[in-house]
N, C-alpha and C. Protein backbone atom coordinates (compact mmCIF):
# COMPACT_ATOMS: atom_id res chain seq x y z
N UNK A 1 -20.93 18.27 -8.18
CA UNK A 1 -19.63 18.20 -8.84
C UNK A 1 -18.69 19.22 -8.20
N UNK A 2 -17.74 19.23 -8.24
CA UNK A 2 -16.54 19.80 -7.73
C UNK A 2 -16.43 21.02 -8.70
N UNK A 3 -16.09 22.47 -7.94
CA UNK A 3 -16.26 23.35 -8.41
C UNK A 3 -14.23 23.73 -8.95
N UNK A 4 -14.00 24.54 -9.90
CA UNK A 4 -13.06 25.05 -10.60
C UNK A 4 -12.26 25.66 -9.39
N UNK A 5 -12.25 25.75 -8.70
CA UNK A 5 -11.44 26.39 -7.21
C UNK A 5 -11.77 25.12 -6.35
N UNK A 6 -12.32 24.41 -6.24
CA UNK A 6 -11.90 23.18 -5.51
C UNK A 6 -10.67 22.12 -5.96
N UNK A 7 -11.26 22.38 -7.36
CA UNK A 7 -10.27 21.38 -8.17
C UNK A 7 -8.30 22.38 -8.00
N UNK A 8 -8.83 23.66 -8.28
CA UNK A 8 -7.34 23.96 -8.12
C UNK A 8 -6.71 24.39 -7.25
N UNK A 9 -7.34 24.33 -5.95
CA UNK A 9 -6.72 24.00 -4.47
C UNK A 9 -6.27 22.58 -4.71
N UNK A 10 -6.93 21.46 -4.74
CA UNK A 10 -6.56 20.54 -5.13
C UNK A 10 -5.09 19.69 -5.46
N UNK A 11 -5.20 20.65 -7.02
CA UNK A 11 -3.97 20.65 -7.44
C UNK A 11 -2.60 21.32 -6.89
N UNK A 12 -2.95 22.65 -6.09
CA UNK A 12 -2.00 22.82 -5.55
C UNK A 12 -1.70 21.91 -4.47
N UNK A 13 -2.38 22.12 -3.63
CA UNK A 13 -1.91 21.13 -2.48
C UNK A 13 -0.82 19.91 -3.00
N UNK A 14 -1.59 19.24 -4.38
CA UNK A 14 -0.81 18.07 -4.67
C UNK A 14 0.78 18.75 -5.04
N UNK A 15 0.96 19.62 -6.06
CA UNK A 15 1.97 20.30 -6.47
C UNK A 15 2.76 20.46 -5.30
N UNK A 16 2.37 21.13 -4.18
CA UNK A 16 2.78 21.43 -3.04
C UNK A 16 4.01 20.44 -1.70
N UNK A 17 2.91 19.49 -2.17
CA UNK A 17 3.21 18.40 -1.21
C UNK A 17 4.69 17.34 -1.36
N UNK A 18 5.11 16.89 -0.32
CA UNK A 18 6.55 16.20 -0.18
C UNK A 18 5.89 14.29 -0.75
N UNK A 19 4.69 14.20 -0.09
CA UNK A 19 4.51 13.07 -0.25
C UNK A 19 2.72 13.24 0.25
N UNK A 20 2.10 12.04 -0.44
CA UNK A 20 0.33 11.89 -0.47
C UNK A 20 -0.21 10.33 0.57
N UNK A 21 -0.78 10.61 1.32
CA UNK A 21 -1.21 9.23 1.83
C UNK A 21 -2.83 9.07 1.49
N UNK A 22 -3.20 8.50 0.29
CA UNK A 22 -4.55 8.03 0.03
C UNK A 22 -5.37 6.90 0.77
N UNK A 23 -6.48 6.98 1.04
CA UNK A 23 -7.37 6.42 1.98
C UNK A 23 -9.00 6.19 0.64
N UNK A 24 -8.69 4.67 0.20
CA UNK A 24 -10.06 4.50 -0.50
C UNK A 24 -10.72 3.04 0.21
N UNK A 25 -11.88 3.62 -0.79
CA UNK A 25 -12.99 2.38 0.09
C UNK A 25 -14.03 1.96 -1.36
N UNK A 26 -14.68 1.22 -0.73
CA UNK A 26 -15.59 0.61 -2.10
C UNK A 26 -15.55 1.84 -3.48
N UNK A 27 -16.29 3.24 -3.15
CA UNK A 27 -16.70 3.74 -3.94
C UNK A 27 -15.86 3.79 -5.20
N UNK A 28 -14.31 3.83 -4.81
CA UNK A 28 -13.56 4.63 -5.77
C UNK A 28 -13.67 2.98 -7.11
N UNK A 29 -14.26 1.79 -6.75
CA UNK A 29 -13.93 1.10 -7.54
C UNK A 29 -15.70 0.30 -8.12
N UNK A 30 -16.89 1.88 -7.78
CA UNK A 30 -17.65 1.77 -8.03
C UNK A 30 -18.09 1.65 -9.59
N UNK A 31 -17.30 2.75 -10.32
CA UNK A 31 -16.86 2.75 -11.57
C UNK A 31 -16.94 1.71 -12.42
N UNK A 32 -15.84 0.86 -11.62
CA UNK A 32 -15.20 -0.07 -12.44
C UNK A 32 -16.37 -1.21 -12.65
N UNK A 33 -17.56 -1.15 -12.17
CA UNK A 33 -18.36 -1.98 -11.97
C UNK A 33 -19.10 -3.00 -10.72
N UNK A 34 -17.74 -2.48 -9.52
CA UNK A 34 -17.89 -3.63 -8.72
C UNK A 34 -18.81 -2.74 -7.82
N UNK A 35 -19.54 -3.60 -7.21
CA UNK A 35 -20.88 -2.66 -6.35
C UNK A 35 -20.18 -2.71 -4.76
N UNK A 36 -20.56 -2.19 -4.06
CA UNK A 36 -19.86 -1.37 -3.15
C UNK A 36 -21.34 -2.41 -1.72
N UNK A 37 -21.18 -2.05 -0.37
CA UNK A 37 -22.08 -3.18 0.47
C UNK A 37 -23.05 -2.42 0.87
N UNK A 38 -22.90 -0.84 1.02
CA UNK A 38 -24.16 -0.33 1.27
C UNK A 38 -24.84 0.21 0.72
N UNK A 39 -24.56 0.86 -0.13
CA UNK A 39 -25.91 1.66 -0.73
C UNK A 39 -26.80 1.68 -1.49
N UNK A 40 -28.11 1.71 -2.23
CA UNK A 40 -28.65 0.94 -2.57
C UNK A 40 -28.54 0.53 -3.86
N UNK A 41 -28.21 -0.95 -4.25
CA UNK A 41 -28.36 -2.45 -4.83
C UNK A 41 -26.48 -2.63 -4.53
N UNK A 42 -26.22 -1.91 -3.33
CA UNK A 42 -24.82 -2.66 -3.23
C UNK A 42 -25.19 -4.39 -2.63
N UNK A 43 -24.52 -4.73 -1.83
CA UNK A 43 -24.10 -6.28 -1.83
C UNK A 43 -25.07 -6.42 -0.57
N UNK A 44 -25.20 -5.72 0.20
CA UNK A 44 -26.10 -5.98 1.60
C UNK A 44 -27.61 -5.44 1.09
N UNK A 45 -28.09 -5.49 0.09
CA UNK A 45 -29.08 -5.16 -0.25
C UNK A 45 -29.86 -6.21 -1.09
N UNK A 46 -29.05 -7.10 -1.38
CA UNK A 46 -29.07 -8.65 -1.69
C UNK A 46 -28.95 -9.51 -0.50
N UNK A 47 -28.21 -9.65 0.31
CA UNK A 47 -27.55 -10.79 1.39
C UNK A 47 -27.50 -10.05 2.47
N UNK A 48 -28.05 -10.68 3.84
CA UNK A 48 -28.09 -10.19 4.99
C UNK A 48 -26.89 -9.92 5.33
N UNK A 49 -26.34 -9.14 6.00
CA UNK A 49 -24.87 -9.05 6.74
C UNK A 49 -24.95 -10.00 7.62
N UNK A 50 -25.86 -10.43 8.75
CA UNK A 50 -25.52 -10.98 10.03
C UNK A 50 -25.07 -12.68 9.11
N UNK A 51 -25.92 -13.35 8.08
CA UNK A 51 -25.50 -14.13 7.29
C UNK A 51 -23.51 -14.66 7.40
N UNK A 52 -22.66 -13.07 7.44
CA UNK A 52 -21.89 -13.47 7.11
C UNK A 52 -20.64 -13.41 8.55
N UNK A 53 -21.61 -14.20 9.50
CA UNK A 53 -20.30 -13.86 10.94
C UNK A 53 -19.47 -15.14 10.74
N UNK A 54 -18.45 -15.25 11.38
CA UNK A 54 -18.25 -16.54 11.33
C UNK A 54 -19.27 -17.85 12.34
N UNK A 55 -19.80 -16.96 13.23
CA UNK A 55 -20.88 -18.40 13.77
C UNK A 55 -21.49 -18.95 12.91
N UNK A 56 -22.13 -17.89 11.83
CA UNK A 56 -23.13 -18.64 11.17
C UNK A 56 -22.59 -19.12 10.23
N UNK A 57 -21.19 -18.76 9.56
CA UNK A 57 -20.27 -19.53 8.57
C UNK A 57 -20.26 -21.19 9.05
N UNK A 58 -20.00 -20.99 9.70
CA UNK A 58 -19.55 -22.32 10.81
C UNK A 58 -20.61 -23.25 10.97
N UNK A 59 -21.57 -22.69 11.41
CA UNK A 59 -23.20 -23.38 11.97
C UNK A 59 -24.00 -23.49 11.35
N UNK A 60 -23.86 -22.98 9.95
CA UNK A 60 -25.04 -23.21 8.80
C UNK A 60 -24.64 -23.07 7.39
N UNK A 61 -25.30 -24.90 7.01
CA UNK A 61 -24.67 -25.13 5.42
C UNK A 61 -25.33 -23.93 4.54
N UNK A 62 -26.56 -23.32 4.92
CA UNK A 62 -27.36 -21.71 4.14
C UNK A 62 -26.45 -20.86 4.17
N UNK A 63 -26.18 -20.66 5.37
CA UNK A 63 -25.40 -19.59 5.27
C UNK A 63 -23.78 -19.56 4.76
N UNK A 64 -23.28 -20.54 4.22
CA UNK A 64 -22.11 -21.00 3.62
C UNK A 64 -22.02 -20.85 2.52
N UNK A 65 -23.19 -21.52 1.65
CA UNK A 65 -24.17 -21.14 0.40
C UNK A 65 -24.08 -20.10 -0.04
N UNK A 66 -24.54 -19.12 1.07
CA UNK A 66 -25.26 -17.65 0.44
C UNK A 66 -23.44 -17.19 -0.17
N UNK A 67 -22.33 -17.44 0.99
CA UNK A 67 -21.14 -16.68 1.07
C UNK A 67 -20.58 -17.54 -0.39
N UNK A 68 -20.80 -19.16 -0.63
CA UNK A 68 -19.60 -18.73 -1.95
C UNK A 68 -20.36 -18.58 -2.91
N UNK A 69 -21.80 -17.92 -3.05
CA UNK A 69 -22.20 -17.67 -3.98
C UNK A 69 -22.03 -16.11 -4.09
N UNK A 70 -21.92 -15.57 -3.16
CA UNK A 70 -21.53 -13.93 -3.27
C UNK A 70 -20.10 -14.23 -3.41
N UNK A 71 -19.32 -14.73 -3.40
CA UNK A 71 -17.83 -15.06 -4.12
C UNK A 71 -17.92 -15.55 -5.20
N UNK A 72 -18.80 -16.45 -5.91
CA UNK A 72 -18.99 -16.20 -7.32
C UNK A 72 -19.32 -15.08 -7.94
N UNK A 73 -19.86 -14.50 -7.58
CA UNK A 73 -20.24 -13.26 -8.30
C UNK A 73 -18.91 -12.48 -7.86
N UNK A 74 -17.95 -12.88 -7.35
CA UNK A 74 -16.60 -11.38 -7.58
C UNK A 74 -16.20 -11.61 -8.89
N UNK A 75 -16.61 -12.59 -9.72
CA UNK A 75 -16.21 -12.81 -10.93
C UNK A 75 -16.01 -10.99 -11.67
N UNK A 76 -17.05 -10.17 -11.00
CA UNK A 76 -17.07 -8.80 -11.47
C UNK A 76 -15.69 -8.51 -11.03
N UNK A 77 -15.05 -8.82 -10.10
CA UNK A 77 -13.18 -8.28 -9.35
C UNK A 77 -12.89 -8.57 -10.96
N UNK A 78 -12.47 -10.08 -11.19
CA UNK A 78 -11.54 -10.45 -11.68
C UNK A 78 -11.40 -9.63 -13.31
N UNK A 79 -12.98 -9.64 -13.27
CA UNK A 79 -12.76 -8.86 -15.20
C UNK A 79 -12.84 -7.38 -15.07
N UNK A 80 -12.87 -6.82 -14.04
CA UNK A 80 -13.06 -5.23 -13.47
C UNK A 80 -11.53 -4.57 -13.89
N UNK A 81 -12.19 -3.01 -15.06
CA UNK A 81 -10.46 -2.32 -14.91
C UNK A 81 -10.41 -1.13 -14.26
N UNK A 82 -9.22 -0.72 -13.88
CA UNK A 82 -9.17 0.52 -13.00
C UNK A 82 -9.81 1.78 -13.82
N UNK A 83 -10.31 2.10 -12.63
CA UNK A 83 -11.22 3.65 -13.04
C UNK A 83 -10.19 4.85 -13.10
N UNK A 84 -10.83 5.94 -13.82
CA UNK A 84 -9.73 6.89 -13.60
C UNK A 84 -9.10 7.31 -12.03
N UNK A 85 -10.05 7.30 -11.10
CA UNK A 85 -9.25 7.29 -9.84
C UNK A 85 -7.79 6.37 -9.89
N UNK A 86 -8.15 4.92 -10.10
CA UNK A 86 -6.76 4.33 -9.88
C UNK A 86 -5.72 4.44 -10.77
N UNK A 87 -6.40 5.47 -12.18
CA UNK A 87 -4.98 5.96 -12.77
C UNK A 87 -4.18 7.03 -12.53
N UNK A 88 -5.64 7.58 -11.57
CA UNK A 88 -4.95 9.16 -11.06
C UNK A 88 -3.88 8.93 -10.07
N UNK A 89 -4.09 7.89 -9.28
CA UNK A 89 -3.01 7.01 -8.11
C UNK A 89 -2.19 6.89 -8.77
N UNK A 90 -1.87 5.93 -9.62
CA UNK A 90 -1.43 5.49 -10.50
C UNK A 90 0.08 6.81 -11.32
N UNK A 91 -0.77 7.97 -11.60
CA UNK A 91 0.34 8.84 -11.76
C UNK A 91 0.85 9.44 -11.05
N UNK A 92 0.37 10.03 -9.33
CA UNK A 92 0.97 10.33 -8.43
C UNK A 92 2.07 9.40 -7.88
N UNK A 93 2.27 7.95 -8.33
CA UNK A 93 3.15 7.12 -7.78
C UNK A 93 3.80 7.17 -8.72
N UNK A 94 3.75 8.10 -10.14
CA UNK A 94 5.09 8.04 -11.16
C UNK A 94 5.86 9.50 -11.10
N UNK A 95 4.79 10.24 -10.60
CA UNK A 95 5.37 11.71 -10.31
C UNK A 95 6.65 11.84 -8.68
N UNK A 96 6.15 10.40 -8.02
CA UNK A 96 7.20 10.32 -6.86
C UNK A 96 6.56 10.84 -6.01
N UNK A 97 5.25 11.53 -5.81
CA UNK A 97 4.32 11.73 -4.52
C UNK A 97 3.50 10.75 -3.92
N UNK A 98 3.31 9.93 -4.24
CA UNK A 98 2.39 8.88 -3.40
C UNK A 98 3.04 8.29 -2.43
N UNK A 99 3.33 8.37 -1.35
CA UNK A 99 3.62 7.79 0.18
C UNK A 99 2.97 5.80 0.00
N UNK A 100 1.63 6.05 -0.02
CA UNK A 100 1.30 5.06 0.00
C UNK A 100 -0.54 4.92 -0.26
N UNK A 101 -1.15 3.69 -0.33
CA UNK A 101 -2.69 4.05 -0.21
C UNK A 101 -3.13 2.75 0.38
N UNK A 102 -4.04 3.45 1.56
CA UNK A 102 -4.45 2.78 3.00
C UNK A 102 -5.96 2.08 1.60
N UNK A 103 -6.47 1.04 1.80
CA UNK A 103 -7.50 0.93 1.19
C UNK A 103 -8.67 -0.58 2.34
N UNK A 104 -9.78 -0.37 1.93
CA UNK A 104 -10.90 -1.75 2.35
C UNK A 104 -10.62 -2.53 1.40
N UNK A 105 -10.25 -2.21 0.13
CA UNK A 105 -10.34 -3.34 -1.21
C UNK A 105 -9.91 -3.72 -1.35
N UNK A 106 -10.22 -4.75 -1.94
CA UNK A 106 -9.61 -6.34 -2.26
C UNK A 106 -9.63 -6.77 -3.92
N UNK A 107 -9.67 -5.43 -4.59
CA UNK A 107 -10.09 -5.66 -5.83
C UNK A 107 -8.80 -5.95 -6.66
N UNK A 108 -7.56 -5.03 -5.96
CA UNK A 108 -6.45 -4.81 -6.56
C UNK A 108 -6.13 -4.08 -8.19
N UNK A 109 -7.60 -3.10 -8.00
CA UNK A 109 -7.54 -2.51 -9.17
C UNK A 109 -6.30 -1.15 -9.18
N UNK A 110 -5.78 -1.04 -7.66
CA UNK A 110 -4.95 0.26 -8.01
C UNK A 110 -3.94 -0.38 -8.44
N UNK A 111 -3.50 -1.97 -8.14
CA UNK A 111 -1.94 -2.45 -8.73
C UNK A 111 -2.40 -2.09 -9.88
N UNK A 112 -3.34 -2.92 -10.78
CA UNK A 112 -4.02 -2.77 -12.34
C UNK A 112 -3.83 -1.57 -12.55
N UNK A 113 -3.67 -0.46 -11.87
CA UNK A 113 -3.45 0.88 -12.69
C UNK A 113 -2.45 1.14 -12.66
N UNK A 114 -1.12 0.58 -11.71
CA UNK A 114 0.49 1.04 -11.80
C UNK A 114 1.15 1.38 -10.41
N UNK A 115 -0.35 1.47 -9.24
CA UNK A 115 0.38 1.73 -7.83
C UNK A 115 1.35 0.22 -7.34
N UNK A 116 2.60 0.28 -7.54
CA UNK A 116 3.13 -1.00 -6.81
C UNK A 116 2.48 -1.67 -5.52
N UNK A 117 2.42 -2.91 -5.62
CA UNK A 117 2.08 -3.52 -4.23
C UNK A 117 2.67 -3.04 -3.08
N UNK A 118 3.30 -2.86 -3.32
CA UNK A 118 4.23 -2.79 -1.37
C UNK A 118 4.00 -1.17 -1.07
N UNK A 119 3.19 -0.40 -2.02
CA UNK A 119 2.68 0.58 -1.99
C UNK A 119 1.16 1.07 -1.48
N UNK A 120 0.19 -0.51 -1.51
CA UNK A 120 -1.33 -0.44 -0.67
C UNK A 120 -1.38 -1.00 -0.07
């Protein structure tokens, strides 16, 4: 866990700053329920990766299978709510510091917390 002087460097820096450019990836929307591809019982721990190139999209009704059945299961996206991370985003883009946030996800849980689109 993050120690009481990490956290309030932290905060200064944020206090500090003209503007924030955030950079998230699976974890931050680990929370929320949705499992993340590597680590263990994320999504590649179920389903091969090589499964999902496009050759084998292309070249095999299995391997087509495996993919919209791991798209059924994003059913976890659609009912998933933002974790406190994406509310913490969420208030840096009401305080007028958030620049913007670079992200892998596709969950769109930081809009769900208040970061505008044209903002990730």
């Amino acid at each position: 866990r993050e120690s009481a002087v990490e956290i309030e460097l932290l905060a200064n820096l944020i206090l500090q700053a003209k503007k924030i450019v955030v950079f998230t990836g699976a974890g931050v929307s680990t929370e929320s329920g949705i499992p993340d591809f590597r680590s263990p019982g994320g999504i590649w721990c179920r389903y091969d990766p090589d499964d999902f190139t496009i050759q084998k999209f292309l070249g095999s009704p299995e391997a087509r299978r495996k993919h919209w059945q791991m798209l059924s299961e994003s059913g976890l996206i659609m009912e998933a709510e933002p974790a406190p991370a994406h509310y913490a985003l969420a208030s840096l883009e009401r305080l007028g510091k958030l620049d913007c946030v670079i992200t892998q996800n596709v969950d769109k849980l930081h809009q769900k917390a208040g970061v505008p689109g044209d903002k990730v």
